[in-house]
PDB file of N, CA and C in Angstrom:
ATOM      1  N   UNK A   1      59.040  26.944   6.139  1.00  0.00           N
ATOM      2  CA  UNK A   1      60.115  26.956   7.094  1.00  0.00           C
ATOM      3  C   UNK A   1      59.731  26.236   8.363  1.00  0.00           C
ATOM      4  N   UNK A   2      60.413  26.103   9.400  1.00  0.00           N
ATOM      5  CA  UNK A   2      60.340  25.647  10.850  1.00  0.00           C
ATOM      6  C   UNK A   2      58.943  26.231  10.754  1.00  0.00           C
ATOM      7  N   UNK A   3      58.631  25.185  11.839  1.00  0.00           N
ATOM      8  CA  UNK A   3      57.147  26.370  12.335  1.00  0.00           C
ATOM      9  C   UNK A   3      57.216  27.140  13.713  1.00  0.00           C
ATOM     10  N   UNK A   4      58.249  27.124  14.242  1.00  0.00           N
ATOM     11  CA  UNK A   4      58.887  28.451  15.047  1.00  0.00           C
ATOM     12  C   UNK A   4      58.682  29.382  14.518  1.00  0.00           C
ATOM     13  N   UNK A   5      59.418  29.710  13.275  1.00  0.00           N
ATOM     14  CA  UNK A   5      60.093  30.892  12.857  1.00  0.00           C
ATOM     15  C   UNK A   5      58.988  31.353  11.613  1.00  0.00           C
ATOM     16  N   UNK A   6      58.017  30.486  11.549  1.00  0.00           N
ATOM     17  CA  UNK A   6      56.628  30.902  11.188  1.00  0.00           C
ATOM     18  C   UNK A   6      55.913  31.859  11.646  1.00  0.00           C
ATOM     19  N   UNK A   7      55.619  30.995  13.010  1.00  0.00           N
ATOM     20  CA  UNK A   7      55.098  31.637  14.072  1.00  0.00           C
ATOM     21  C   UNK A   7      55.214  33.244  14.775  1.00  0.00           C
ATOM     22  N   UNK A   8      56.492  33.008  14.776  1.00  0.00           N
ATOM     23  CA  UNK A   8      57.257  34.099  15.186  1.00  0.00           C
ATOM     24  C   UNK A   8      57.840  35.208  14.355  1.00  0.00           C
ATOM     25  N   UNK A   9      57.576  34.532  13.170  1.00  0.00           N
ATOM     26  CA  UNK A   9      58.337  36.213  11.891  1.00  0.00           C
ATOM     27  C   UNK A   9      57.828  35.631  10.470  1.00  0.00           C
ATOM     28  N   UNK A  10      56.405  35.815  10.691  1.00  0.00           N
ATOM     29  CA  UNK A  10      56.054  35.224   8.996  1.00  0.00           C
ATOM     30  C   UNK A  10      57.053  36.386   8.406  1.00  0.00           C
ATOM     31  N   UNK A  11      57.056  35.628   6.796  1.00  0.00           N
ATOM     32  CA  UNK A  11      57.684  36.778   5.613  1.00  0.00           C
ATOM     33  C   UNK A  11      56.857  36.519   4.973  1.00  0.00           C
ATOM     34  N   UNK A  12      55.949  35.826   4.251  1.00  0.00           N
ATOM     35  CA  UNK A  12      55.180  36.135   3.208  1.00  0.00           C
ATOM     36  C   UNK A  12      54.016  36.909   3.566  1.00  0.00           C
ATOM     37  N   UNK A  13      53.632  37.820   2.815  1.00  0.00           N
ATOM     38  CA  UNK A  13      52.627  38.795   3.420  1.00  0.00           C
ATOM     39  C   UNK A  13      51.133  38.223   3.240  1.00  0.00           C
ATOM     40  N   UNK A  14      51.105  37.156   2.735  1.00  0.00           N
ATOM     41  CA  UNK A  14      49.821  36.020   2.692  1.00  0.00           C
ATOM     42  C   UNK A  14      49.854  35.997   4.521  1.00  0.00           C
ATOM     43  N   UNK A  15      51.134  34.989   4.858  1.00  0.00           N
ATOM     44  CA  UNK A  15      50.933  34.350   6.121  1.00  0.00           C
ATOM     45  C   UNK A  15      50.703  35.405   7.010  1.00  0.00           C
ATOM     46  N   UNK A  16      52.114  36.814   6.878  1.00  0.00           N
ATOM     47  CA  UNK A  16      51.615  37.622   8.197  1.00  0.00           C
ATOM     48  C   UNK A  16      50.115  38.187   7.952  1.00  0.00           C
ATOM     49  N   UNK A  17      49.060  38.521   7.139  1.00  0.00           N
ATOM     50  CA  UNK A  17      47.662  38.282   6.965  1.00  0.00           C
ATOM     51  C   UNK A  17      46.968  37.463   8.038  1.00  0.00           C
ATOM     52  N   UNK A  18      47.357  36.109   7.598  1.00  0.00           N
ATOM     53  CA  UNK A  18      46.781  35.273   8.392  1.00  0.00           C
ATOM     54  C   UNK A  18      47.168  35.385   9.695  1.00  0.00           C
ATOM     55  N   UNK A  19      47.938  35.220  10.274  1.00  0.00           N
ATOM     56  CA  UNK A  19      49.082  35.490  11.655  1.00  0.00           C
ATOM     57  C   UNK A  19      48.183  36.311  12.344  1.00  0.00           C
ATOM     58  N   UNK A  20      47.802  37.938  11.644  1.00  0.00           N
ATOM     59  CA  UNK A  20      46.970  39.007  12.016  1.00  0.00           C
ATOM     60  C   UNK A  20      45.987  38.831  12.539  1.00  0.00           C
ATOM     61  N   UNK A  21      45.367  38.169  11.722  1.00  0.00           N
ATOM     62  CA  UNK A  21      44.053  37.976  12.079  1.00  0.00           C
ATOM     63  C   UNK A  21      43.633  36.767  13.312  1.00  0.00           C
ATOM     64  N   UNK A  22      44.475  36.380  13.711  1.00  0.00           N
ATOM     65  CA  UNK A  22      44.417  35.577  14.846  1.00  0.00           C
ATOM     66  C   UNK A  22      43.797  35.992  16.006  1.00  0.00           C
ATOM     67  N   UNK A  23      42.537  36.188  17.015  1.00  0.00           N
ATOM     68  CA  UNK A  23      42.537  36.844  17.911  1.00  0.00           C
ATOM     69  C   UNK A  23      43.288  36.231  19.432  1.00  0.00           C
ATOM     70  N   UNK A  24      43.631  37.567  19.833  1.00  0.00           N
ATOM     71  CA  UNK A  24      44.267  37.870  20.878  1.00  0.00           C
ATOM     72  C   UNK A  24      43.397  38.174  22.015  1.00  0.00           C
ATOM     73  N   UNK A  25      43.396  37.362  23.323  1.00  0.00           N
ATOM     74  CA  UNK A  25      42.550  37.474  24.258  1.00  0.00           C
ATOM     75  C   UNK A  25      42.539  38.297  24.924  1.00  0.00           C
ATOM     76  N   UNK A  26      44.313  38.549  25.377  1.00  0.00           N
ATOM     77  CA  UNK A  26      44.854  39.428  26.255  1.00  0.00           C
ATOM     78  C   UNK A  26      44.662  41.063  25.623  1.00  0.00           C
ATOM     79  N   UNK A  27      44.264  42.160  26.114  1.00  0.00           N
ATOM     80  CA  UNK A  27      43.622  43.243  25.290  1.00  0.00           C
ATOM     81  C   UNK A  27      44.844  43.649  25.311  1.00  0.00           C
ATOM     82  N   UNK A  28      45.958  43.932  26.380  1.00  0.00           N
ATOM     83  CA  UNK A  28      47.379  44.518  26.111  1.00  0.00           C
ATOM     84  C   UNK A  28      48.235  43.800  25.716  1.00  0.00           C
ATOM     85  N   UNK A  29      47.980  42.693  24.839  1.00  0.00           N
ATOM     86  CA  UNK A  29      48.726  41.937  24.263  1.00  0.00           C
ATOM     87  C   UNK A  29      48.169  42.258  22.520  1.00  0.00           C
ATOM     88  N   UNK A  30      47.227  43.083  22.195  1.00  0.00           N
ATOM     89  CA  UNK A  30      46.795  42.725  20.923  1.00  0.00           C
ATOM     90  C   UNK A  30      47.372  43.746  20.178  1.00  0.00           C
ATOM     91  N   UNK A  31      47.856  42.702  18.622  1.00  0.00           N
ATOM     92  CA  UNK A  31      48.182  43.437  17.591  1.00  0.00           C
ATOM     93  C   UNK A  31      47.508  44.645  16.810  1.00  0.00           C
ATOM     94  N   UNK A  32      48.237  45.577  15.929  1.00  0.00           N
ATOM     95  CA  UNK A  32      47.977  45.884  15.237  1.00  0.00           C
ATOM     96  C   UNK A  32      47.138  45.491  14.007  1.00  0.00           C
ATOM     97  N   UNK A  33      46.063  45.722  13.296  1.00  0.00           N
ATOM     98  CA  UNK A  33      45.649  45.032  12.072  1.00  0.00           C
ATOM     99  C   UNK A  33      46.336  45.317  11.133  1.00  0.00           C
ATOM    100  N   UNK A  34      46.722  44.433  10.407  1.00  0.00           N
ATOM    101  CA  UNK A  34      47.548  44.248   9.201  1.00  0.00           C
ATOM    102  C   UNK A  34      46.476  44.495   8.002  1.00  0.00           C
ATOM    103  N   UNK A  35      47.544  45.748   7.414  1.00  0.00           N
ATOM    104  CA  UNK A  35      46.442  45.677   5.877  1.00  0.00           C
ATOM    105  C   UNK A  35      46.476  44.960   5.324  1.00  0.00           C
ATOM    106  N   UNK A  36      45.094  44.268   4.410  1.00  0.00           N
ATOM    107  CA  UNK A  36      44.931  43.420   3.496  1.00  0.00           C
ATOM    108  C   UNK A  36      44.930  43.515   2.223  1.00  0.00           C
ATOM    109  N   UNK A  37      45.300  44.984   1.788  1.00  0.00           N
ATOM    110  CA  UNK A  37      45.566  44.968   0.558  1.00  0.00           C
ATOM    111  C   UNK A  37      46.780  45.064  -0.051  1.00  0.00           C
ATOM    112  N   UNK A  38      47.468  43.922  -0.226  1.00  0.00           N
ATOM    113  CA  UNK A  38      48.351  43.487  -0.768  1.00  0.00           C
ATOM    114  C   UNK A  38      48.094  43.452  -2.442  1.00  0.00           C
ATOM    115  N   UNK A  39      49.403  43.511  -3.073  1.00  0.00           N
ATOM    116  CA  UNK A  39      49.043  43.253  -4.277  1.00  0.00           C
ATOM    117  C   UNK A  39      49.854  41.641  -4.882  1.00  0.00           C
ATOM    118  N   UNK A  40      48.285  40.881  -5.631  1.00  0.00           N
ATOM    119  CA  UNK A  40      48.569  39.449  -5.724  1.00  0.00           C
ATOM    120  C   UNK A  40      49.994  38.950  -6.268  1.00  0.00           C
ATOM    121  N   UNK A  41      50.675  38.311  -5.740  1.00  0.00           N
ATOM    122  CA  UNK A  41      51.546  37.543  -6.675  1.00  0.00           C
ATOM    123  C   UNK A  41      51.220  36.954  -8.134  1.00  0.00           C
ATOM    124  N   UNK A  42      52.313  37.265  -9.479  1.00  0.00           N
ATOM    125  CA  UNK A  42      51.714  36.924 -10.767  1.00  0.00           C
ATOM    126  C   UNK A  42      51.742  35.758 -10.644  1.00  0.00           C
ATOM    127  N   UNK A  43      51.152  34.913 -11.322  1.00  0.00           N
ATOM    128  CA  UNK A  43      50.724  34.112 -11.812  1.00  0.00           C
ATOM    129  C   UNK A  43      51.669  33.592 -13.227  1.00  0.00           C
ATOM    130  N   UNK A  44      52.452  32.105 -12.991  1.00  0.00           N
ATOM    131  CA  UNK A  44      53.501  31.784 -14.090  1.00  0.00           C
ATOM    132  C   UNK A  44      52.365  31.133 -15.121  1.00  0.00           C
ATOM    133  N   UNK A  45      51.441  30.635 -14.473  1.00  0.00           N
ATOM    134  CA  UNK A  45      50.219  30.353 -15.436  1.00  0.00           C
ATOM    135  C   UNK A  45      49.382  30.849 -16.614  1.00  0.00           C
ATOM    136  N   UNK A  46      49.262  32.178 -15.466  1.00  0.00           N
ATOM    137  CA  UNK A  46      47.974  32.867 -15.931  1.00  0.00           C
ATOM    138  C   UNK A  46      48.628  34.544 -16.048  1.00  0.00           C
ATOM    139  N   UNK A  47      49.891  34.729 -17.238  1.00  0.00           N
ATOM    140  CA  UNK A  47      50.395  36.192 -17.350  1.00  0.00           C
ATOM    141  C   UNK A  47      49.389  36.889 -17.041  1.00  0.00           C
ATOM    142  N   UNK A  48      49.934  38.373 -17.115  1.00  0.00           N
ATOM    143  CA  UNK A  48      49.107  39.591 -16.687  1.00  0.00           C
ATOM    144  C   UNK A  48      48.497  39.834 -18.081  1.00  0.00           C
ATOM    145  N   UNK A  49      47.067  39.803 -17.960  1.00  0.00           N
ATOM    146  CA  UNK A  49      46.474  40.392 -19.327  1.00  0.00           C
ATOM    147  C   UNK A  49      45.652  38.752 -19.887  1.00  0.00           C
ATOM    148  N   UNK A  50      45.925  37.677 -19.187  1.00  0.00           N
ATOM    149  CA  UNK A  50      45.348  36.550 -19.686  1.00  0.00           C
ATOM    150  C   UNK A  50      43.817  36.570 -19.105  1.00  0.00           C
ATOM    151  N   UNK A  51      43.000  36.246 -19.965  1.00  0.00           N
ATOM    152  CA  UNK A  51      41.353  36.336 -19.881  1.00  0.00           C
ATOM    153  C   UNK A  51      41.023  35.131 -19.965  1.00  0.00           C
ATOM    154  N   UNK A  52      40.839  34.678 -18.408  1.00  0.00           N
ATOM    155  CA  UNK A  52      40.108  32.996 -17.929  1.00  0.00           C
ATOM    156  C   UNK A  52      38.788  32.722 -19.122  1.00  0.00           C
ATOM    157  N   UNK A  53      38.441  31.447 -19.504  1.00  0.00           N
ATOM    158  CA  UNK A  53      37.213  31.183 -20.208  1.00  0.00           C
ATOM    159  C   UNK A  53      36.084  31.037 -19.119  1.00  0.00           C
ATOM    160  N   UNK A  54      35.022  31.487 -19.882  1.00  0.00           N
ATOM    161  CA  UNK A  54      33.906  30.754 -18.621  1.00  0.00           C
ATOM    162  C   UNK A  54      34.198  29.547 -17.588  1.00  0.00           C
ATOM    163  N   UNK A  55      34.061  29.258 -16.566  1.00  0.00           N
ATOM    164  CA  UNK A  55      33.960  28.546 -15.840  1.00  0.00           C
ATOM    165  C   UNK A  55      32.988  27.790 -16.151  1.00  0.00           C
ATOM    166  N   UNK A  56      33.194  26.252 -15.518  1.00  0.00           N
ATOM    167  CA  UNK A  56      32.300  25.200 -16.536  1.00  0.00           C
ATOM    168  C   UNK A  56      32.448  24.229 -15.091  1.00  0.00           C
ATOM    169  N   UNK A  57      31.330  23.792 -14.516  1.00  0.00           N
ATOM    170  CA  UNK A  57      31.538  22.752 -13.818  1.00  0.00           C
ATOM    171  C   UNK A  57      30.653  20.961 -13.815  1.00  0.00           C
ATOM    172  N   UNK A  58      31.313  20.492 -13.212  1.00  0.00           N
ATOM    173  CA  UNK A  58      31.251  19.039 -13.198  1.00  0.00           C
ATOM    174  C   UNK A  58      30.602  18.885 -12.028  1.00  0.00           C
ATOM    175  N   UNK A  59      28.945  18.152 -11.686  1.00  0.00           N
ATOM    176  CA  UNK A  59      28.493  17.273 -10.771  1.00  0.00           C
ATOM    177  C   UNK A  59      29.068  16.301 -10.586  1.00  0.00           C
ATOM    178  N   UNK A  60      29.833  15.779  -9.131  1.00  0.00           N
ATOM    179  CA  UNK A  60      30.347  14.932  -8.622  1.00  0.00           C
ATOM    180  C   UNK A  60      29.689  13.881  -7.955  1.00  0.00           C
ATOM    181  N   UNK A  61      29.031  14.482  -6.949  1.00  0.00           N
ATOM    182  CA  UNK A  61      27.876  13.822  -6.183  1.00  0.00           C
ATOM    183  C   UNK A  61      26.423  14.788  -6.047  1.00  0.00           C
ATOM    184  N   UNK A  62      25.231  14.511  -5.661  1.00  0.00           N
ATOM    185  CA  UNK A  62      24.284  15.261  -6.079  1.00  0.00           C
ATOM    186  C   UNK A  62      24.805  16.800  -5.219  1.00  0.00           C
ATOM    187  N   UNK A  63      24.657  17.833  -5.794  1.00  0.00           N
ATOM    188  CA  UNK A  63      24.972  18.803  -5.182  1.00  0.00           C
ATOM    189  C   UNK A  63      26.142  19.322  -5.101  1.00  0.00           C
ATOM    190  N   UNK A  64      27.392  18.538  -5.364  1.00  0.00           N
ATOM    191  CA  UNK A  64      28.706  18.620  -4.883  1.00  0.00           C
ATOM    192  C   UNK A  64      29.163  18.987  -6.389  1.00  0.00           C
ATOM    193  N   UNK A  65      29.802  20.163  -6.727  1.00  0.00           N
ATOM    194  CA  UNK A  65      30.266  20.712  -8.205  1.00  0.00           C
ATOM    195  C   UNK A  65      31.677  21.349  -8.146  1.00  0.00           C
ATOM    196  N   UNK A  66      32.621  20.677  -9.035  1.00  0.00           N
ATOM    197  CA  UNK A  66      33.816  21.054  -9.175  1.00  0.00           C
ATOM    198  C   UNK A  66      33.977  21.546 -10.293  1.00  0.00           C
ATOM    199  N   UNK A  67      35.060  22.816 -10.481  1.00  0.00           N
ATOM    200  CA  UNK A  67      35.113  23.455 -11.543  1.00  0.00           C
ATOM    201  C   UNK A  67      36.096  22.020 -12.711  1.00  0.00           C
ATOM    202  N   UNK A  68      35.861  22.094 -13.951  1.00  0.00           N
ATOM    203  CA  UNK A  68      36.363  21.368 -14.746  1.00  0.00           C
ATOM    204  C   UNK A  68      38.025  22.335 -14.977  1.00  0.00           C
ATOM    205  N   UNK A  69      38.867  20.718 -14.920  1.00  0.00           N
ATOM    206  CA  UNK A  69      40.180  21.418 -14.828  1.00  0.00           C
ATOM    207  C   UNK A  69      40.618  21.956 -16.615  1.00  0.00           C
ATOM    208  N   UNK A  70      39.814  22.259 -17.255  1.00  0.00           N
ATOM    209  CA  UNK A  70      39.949  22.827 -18.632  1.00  0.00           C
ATOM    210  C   UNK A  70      39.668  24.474 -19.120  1.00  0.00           C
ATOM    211  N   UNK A  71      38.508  24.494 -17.907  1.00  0.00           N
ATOM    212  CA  UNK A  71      37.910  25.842 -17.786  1.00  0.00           C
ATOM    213  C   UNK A  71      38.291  26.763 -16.482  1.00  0.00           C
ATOM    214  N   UNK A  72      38.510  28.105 -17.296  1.00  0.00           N
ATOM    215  CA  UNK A  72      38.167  29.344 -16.375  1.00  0.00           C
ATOM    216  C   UNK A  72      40.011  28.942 -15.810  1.00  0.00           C
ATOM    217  N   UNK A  73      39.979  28.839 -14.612  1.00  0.00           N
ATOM    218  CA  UNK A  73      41.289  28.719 -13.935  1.00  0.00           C
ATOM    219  C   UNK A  73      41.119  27.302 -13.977  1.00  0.00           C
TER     220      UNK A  73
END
């Protein structure tokens, strides 16, 4: 959305998370902490009950390892 109305009234409970955790300098200005335990959004991918394969990764550059887009997630 706008990033006003971001700012000002997340709805996804990801963003107000993030929003939360922002610190506030002013001490009578500071929020409440927002719980973080939310429960995840499903997955159109990965139904409920689907069992990822091992994770398998790919050297890119020395050191630098990306998961292979075949494995795991």
């Amino acid at each position: 959305g706008p990033r006003a109305a971001v700012f000002e009234n997340p709805r996804h409970p990801y963003t107000q998370a993030l929003m939360s955790a922002v610190p506030i300098a002013d001490p009578t200005r500071r929020k409440s902490e927002k719980d973080l335990n939310f429960k995840p959004i499903p997955s159109p991918i990965h139904p409920v009950g689907h069992e990822p394969g091992p994770s398998e990764y790919e050297e890119v550059t020395p050191g630098h390892f990306v998961m292979t887009s075949d494995s795991g997630y």
